[in-house]
N, C-alpha and C. Protein backbone atom coordinates (compact mmCIF):
# COMPACT_ATOMS: atom_id res chain seq x y z
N UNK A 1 9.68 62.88 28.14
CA UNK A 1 9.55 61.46 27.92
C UNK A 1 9.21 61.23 26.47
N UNK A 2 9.63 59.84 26.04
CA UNK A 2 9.46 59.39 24.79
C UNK A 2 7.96 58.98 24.37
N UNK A 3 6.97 59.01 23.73
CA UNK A 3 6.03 58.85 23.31
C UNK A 3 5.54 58.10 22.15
N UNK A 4 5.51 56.75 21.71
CA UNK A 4 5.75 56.68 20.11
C UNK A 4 3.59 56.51 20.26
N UNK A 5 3.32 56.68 18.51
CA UNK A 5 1.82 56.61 19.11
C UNK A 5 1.68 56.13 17.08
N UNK A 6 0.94 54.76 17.24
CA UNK A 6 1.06 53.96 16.21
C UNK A 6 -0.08 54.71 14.87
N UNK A 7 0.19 54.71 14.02
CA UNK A 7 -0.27 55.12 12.73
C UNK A 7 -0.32 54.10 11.48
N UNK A 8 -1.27 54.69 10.73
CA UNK A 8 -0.92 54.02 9.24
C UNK A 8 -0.51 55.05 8.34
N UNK A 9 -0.85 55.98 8.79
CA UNK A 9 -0.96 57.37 7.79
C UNK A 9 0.02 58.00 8.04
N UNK A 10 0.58 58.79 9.22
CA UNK A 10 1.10 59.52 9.91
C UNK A 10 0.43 60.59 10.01
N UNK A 11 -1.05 60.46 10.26
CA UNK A 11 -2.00 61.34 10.45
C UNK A 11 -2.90 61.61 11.51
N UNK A 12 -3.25 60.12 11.39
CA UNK A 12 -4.19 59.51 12.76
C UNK A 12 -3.99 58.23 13.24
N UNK A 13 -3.84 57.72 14.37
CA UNK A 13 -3.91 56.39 15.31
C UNK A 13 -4.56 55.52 14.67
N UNK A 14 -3.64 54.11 14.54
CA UNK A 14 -4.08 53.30 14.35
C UNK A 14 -4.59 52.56 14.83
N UNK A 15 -5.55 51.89 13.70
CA UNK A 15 -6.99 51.24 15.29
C UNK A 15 -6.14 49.62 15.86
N UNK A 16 -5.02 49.02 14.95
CA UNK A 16 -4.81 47.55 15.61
C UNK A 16 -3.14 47.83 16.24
N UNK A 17 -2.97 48.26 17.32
CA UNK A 17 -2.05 48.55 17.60
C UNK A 17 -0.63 47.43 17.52
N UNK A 18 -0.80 45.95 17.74
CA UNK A 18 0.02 45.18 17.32
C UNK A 18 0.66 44.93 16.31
N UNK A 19 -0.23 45.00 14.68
CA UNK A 19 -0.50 45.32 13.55
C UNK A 19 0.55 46.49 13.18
N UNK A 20 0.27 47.21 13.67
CA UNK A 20 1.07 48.64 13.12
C UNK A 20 2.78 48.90 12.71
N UNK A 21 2.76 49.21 11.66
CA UNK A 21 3.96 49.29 11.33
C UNK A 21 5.01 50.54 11.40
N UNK A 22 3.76 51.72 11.52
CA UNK A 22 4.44 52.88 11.46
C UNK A 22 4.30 53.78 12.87
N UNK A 23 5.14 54.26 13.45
CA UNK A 23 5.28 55.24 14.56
C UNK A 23 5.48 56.23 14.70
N UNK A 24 4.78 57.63 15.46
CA UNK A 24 5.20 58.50 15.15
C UNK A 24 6.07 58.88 16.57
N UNK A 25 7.06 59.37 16.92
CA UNK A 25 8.00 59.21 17.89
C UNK A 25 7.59 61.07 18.48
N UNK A 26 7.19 61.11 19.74
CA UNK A 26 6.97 62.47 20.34
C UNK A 26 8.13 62.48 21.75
N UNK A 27 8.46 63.77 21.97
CA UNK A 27 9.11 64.15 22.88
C UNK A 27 7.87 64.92 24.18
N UNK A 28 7.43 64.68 24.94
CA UNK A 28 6.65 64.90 25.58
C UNK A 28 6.47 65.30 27.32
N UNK A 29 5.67 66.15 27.57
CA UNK A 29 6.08 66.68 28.76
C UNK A 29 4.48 67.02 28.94
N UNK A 30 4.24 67.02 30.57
CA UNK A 30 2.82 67.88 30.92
C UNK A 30 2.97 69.28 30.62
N UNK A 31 1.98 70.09 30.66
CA UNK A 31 2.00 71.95 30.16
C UNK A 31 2.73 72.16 29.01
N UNK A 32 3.51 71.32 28.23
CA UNK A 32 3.91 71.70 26.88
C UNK A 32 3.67 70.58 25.49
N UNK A 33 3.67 71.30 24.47
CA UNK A 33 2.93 70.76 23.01
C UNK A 33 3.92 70.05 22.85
N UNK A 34 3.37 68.46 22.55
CA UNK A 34 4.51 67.12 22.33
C UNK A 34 5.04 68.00 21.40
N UNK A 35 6.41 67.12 20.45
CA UNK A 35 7.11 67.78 19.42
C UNK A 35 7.38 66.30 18.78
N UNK A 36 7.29 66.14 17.91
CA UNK A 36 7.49 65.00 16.75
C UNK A 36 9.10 65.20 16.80
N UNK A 37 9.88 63.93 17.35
CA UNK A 37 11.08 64.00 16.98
C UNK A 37 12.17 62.88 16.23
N UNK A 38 10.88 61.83 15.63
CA UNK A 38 10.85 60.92 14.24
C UNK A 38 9.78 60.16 14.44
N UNK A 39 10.32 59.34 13.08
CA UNK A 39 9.07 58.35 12.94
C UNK A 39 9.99 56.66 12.60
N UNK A 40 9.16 56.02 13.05
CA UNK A 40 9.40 54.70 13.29
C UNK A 40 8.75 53.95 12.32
N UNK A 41 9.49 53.16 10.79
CA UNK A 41 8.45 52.28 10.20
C UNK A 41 9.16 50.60 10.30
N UNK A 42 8.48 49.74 10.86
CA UNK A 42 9.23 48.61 11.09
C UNK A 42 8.80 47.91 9.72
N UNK A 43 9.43 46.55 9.82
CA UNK A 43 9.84 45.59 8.87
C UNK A 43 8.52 44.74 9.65
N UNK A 44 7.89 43.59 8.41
CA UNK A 44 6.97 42.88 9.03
C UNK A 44 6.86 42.07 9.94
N UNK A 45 8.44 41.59 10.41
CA UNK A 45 8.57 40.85 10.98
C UNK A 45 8.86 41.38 12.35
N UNK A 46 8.90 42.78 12.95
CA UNK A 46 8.95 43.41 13.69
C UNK A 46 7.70 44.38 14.57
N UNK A 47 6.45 43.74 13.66
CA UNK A 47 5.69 44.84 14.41
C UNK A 47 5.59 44.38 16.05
N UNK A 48 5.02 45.06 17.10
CA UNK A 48 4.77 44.94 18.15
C UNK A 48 4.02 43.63 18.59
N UNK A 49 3.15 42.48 17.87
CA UNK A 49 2.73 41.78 18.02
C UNK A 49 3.27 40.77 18.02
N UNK A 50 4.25 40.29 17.59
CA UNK A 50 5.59 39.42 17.74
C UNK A 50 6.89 40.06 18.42
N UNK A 51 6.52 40.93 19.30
CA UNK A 51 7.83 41.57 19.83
C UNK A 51 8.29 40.83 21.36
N UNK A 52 7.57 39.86 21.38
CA UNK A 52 7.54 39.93 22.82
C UNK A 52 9.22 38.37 22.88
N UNK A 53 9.81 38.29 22.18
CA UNK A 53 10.84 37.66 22.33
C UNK A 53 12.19 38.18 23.02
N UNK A 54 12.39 39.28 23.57
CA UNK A 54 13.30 39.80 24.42
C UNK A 54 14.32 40.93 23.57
N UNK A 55 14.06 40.60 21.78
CA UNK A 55 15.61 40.92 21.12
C UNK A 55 15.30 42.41 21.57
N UNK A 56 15.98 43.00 20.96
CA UNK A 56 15.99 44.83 21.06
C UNK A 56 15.33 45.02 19.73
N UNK A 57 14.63 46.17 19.96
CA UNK A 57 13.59 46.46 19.61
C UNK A 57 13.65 47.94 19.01
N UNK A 58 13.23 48.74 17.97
CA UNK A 58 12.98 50.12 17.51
C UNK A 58 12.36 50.95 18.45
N UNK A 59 11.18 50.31 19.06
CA UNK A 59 10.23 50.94 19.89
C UNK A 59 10.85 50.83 21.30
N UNK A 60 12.17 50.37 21.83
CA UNK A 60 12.64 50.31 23.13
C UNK A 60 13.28 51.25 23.40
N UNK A 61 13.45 52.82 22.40
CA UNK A 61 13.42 53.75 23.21
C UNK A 61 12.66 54.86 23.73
N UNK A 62 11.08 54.51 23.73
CA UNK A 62 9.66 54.99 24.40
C UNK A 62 9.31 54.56 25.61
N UNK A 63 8.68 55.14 26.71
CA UNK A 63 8.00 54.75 27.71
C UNK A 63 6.90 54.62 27.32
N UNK A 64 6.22 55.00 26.51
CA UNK A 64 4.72 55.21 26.18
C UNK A 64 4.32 54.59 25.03
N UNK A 65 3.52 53.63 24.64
CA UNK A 65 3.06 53.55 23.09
C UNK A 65 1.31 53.77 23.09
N UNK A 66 1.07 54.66 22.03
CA UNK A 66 -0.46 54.89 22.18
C UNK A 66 -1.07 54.24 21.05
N UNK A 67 -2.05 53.46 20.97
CA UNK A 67 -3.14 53.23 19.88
C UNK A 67 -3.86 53.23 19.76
N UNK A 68 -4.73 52.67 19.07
CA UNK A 68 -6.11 52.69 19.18
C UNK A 68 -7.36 51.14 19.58
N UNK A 69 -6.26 50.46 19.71
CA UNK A 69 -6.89 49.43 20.51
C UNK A 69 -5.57 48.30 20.23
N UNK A 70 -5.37 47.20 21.30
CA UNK A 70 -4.56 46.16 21.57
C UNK A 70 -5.03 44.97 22.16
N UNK A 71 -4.45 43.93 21.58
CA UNK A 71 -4.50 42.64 22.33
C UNK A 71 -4.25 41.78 23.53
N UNK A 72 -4.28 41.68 24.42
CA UNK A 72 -3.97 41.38 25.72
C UNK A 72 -1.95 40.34 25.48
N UNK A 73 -1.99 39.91 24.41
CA UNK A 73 -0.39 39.90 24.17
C UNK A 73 0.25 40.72 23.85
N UNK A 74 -0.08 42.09 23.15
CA UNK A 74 0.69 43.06 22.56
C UNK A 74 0.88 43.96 24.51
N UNK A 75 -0.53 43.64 24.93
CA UNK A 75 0.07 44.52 26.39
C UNK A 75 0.99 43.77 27.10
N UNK A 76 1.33 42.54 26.58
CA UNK A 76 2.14 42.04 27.73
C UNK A 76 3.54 42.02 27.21
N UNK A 77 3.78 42.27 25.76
CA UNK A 77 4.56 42.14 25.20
C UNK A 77 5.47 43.89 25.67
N UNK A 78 4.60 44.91 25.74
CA UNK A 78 5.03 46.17 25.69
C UNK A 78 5.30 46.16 27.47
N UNK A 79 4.67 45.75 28.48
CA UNK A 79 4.84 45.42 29.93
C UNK A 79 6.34 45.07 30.10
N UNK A 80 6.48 43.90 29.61
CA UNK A 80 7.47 43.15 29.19
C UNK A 80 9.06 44.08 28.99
N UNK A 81 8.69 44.84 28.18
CA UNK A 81 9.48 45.99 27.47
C UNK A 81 9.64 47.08 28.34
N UNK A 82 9.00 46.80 30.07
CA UNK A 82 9.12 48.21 30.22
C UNK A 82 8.43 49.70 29.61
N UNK A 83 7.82 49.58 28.62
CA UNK A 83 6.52 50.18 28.06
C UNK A 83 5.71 50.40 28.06
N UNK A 84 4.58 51.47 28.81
CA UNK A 84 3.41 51.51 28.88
C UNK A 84 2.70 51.54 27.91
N UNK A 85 1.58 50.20 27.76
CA UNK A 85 0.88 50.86 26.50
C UNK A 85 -0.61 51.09 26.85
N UNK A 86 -0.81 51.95 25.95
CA UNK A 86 -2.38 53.22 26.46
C UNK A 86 -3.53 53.01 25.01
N UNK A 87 -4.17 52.40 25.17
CA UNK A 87 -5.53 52.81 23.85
C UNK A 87 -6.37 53.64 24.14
N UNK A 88 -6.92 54.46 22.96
CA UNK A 88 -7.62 55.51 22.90
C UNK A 88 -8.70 55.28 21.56
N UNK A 89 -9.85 56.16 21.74
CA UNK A 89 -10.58 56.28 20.93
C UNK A 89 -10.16 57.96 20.04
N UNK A 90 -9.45 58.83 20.42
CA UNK A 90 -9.03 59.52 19.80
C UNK A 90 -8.30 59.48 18.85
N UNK A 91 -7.99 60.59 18.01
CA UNK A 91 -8.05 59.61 16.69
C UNK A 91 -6.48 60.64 15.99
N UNK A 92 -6.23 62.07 16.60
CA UNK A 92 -5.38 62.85 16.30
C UNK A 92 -4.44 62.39 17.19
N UNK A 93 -3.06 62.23 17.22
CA UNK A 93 -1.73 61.45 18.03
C UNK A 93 -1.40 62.76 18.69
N UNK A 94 -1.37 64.27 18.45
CA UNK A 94 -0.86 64.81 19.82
C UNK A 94 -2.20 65.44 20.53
N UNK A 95 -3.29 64.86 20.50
CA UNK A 95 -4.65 65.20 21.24
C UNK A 95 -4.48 63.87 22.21
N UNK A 96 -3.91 62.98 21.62
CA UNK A 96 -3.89 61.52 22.45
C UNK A 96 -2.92 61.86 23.41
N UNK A 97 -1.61 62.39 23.07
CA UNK A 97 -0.97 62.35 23.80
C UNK A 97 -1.11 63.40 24.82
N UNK A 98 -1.55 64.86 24.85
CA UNK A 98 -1.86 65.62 25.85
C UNK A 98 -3.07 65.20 27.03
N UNK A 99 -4.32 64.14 26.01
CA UNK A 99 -4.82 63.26 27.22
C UNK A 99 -4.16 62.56 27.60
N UNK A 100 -3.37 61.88 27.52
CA UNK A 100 -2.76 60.55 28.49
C UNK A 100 -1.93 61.63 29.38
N UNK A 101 -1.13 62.59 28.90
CA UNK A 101 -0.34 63.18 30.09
C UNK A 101 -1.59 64.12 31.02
N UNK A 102 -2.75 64.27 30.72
CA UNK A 102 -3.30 64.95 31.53
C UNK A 102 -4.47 64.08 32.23
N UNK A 103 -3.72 62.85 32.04
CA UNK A 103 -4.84 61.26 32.72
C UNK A 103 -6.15 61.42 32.11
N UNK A 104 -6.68 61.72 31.03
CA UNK A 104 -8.06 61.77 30.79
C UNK A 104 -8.14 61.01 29.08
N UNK A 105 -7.52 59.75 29.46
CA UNK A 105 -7.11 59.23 27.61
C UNK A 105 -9.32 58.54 27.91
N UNK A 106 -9.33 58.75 26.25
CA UNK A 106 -10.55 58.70 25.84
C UNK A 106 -10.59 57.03 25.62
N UNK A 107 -11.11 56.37 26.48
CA UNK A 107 -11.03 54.67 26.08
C UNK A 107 -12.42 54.23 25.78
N UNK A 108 -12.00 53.15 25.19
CA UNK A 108 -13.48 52.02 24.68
C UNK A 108 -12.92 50.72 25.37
N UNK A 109 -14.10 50.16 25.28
CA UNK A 109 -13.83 48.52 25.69
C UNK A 109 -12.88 48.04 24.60
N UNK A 110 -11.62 47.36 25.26
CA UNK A 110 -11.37 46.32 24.31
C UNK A 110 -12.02 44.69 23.50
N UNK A 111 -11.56 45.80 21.93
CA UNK A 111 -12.56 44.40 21.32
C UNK A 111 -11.53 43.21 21.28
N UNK A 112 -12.42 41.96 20.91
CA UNK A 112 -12.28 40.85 21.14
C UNK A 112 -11.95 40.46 19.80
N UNK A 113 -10.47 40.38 19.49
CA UNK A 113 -9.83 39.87 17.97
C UNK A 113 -10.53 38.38 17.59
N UNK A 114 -11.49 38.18 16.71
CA UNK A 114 -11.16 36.63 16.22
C UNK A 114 -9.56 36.15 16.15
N UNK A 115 -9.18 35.26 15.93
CA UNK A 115 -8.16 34.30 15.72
C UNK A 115 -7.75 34.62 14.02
N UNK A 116 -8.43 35.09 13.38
CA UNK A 116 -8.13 34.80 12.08
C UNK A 116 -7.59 36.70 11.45
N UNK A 117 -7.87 37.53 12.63
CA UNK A 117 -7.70 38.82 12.29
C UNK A 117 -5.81 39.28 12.15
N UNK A 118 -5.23 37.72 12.17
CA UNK A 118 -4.02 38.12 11.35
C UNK A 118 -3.31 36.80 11.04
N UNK A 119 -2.23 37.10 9.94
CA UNK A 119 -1.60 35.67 10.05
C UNK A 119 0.33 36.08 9.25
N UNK A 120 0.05 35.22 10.65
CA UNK A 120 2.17 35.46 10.65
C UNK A 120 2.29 34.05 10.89
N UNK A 121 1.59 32.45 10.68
CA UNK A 121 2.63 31.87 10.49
C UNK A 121 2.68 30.66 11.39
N UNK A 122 2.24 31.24 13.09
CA UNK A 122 1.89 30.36 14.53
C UNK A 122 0.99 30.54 14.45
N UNK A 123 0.71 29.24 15.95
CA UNK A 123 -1.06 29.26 16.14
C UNK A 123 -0.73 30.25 17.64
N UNK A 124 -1.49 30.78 18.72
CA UNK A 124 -1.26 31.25 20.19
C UNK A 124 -2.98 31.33 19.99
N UNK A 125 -2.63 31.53 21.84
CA UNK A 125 -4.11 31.85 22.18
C UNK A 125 -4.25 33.08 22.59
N UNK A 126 -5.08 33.46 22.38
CA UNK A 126 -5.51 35.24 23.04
C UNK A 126 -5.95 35.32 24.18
N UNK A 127 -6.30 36.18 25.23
CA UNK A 127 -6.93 36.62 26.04
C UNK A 127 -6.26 36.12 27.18
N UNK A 128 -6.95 35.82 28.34
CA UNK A 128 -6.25 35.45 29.60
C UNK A 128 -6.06 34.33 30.10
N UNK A 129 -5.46 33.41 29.25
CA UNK A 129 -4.93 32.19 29.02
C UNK A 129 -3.92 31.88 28.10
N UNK A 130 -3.64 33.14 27.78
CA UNK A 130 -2.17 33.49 26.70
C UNK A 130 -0.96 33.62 27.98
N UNK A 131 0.09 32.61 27.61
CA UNK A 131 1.36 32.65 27.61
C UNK A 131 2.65 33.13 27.04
């Protein structure tokens, strides 16, 4: 299975997973070491946080996207997509990914974005009263 697992670096997980521009793309299986088989850097107008408009997408050929924390639209946006998406407090992308395939992903509470922690432009609402 496809794995993409969001970065800034291509080092370690990025903590705003909507935000993220860069991907690192894993080929992935239980009992064997993911394998990096590219990387994904979108255009601004493409990150995952505005994805949720139906077009086709970079990241629509992953089942999996991992980060390090998401917004209750970016999960619905990746739902949406057919995409599971997974946050972690881990911080290395194929330690993340051997926990999620071995069900033991390292989570935190999701934090609670102010309104002002980005700006593309619209107003929306967050949380569970987002449409």
């Amino acid at each position: 299975m496809r794995i993409a697992v969001g970065t800034q670096d291509y080092r370690s997980i990025a903590t705003h997973g909507g935000r993220t521009r860069r991907f690192l793309v894993y080929e992935a299986e239980a009992g064997r070491d993911p394998v990096e088989v590219k990387r994904i850097e979108l255009a601004e107008d493409e990150v995952l946080h505005l994805a949720g408009d139906g077009r086709p997408h970079p990241i629509d050929e992953v089942a999996v996207v991992i980060t390090g924390s998401s917004g209750q639209g970016f999960i619905k946006h990746m739902r949406r997509r057919g995409i599971e998406p997974v946050t972690t407090t881990e911080t290395d992308p194929v330690q993340a990914i051997r926990d999620h395939l071995a069900g033991v992903v390292k989570t935190a509470p999701e934090p609670e974005f102010p309104h002002e922690h980005h700006d593309h432009g619209h107003e929306h609402a967050h949380g569970p009263s987002e449409g």
